[in-house]
Protein backbone atom coordinates (compact mmCIF):
# COMPACT_ATOMS: atom_id res chain seq x y z
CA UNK A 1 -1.91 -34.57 1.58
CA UNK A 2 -1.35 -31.11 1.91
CA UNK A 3 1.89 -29.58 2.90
CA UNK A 4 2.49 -28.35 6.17
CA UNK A 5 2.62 -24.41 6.10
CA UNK A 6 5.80 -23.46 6.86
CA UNK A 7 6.49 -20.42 9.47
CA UNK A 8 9.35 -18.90 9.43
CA UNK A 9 11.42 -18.33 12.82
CA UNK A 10 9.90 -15.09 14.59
CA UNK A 11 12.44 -12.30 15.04
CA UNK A 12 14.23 -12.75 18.74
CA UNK A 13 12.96 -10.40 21.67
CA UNK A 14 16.42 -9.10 22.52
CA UNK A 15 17.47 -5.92 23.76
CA UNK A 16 20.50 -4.57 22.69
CA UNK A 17 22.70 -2.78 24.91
CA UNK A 18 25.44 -2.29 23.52
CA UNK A 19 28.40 0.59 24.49
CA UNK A 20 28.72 1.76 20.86
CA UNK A 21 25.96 3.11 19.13
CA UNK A 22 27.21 1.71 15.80
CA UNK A 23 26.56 -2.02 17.33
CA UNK A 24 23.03 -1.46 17.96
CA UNK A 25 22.98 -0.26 14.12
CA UNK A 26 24.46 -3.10 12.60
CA UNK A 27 22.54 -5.69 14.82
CA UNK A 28 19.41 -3.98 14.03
CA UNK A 29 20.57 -3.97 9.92
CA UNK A 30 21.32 -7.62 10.55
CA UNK A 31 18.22 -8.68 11.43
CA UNK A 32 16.26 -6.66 8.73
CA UNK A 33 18.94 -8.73 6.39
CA UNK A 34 17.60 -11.75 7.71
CA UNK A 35 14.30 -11.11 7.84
CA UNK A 36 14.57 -10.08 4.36
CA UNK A 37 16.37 -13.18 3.16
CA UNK A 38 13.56 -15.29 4.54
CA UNK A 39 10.87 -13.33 2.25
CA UNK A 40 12.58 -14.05 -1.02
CA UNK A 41 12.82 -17.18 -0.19
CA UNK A 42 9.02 -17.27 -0.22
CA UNK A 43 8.16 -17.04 3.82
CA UNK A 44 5.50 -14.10 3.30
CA UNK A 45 5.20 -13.60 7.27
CA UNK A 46 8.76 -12.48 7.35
CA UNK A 47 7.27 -9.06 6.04
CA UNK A 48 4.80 -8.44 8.48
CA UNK A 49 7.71 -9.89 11.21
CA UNK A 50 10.23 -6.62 9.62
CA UNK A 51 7.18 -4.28 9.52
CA UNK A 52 7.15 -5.11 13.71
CA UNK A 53 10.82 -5.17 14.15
CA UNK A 54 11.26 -1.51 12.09
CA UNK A 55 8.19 -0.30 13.98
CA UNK A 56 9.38 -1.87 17.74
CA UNK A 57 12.91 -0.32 17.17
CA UNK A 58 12.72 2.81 15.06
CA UNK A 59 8.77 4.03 16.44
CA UNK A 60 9.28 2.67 19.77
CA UNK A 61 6.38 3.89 22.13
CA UNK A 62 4.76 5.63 19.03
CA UNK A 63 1.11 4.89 19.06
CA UNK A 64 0.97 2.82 15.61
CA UNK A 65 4.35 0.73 16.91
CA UNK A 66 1.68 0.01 20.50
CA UNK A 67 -1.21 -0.61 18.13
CA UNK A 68 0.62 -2.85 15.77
CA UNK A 69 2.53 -4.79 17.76
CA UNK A 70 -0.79 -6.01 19.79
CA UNK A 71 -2.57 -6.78 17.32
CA UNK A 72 0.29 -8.40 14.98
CA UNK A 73 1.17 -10.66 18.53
CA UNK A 74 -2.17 -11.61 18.87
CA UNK A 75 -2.19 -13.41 15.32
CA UNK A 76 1.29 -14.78 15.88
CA UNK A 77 -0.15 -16.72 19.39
CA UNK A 78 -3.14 -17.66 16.84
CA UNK A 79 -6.09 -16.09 18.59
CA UNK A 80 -7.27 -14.53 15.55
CA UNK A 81 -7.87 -16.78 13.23
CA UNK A 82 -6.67 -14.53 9.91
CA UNK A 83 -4.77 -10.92 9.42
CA UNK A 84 -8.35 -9.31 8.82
CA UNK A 85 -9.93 -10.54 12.05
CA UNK A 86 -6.77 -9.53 13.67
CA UNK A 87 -6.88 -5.99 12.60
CA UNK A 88 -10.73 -5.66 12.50
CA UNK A 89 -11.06 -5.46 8.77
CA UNK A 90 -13.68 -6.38 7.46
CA UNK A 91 -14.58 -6.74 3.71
CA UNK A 92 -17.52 -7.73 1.84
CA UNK A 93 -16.12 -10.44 -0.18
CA UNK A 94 -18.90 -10.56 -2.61
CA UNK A 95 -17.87 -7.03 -3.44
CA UNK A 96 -13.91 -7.85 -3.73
CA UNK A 97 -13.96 -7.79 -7.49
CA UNK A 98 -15.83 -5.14 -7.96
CA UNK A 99 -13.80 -2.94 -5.47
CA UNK A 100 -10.38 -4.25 -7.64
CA UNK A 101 -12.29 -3.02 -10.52
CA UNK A 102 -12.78 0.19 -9.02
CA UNK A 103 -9.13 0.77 -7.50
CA UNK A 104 -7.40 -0.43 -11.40
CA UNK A 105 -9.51 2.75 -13.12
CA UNK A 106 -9.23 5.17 -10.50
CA UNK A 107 -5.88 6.79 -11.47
CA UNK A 108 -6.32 6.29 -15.65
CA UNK A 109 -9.66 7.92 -15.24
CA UNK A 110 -8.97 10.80 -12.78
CA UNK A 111 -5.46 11.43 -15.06
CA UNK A 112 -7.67 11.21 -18.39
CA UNK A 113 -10.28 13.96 -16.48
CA UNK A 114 -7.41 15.92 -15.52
CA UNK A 115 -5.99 16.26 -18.39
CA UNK A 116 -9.20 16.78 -20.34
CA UNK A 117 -9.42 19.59 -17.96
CA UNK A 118 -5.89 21.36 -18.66
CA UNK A 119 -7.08 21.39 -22.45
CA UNK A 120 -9.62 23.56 -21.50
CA UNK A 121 -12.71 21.55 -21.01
CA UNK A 122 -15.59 21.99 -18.23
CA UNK A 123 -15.16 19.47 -15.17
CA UNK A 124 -18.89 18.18 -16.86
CA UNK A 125 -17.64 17.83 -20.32
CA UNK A 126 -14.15 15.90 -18.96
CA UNK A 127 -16.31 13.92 -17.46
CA UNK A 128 -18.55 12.95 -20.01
CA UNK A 129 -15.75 12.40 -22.72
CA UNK A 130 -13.58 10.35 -19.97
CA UNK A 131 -17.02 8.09 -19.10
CA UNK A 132 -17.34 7.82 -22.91
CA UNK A 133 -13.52 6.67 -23.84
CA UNK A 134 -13.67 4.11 -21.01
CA UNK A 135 -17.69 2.90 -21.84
CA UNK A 136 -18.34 3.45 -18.12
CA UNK A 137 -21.75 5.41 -17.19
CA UNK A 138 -21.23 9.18 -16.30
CA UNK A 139 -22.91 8.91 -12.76
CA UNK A 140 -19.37 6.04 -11.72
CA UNK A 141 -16.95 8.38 -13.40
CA UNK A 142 -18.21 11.21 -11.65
CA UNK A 143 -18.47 9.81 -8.24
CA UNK A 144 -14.75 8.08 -8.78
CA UNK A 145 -13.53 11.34 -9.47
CA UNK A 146 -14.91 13.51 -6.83
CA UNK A 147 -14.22 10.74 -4.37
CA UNK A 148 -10.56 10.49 -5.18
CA UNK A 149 -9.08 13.60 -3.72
CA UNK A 150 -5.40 12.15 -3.32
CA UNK A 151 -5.25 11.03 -6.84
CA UNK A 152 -6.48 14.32 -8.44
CA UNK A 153 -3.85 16.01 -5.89
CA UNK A 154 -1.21 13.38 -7.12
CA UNK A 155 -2.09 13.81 -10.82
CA UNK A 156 -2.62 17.81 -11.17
CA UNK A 157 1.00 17.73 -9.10
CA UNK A 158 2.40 16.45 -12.19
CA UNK A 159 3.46 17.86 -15.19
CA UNK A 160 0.92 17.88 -18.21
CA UNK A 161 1.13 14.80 -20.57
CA UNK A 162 2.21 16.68 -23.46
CA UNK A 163 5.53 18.00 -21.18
CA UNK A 164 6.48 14.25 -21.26
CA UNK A 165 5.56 13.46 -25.60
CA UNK A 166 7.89 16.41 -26.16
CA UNK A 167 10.64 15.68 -24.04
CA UNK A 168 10.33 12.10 -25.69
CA UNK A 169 10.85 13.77 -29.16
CA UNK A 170 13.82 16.15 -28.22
CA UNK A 171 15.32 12.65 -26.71
């Protein structure tokens, strides 16, 4: 028979009021201690549990602290039946892999277009090589690319590739 999931002990509703601002601190540092003590022991929840606790004490009254804290109560009384339904997530499953797939080549083929790009080539011609090098069709490079606008921020941020080969040499 299976074993009984384990949950661990959800982090007390106390208010602190203590004189000395220092006490709040170190009762507040406690509790993130023990909350993360319980997730290396392997109690996942205790995550989600510190995510409240930082959010209740350090956002207090912030929108996301309201919205998060309603929701993330609402799974721990078990009306929701999973996190996803909780937060009103939804995801194809059929699609999950695909979507993985999607997310693992995003950053090595916006970096390799990028880079293509500093070189000297035409956003069409980085493109086309990247697609090529990675044996993925033009039209899914292109739309990864022009749909990543984070990544291409995060990437041209950085310094060019060769910058790091010779600092590696002069090491």
């Amino acid at each position: 028979m299976g074993r009984k999931r384990e949950i661990p002990p959800r982090p007390k509703r106390i208010v602190f009021v203590p004189k000395d601002p220092k006490e709040l601190e170190a009762a507040l540092l406690a509790e993130l201690e023990r909350l993360r003590a319980l997730y290396e022991k392997g109690h996942s929840e205790a995550l989600l549990h510190a995510v409240d606790f930082v959010l209740r004490h350090y956002a207090s009254g912030s929108w996301i602290s309201e919205a998060f804290a309603q929701r993330f109560e609402a799974w721990c009384r078990w009306e929701p039946s999973d996190l996803a339904e909780a937060f009103s997530v939804k995801r194809d499953n059929r699609r999950t892999p695909d979507m993985r797939r999607r997310e693992e080549l995003r950053m090595p083929i916006v970096s390799a277009i990028i880079e293509k790009r500093r070189q000297g080539l035409s956003a069409e011609e980085a493109i086309e090589q990247t697609a090529e090098e990675f044996k993925m069709s033009v039209p899914f490079v292109r739309d990864l690319y022009r749909h990543s606008p984070r990544t291409r921020k995060a990437v041209e941020n950085l310094p060019p590739l060769n910058f790091y080969l010779r600092k590696s040499k002069t090491s």
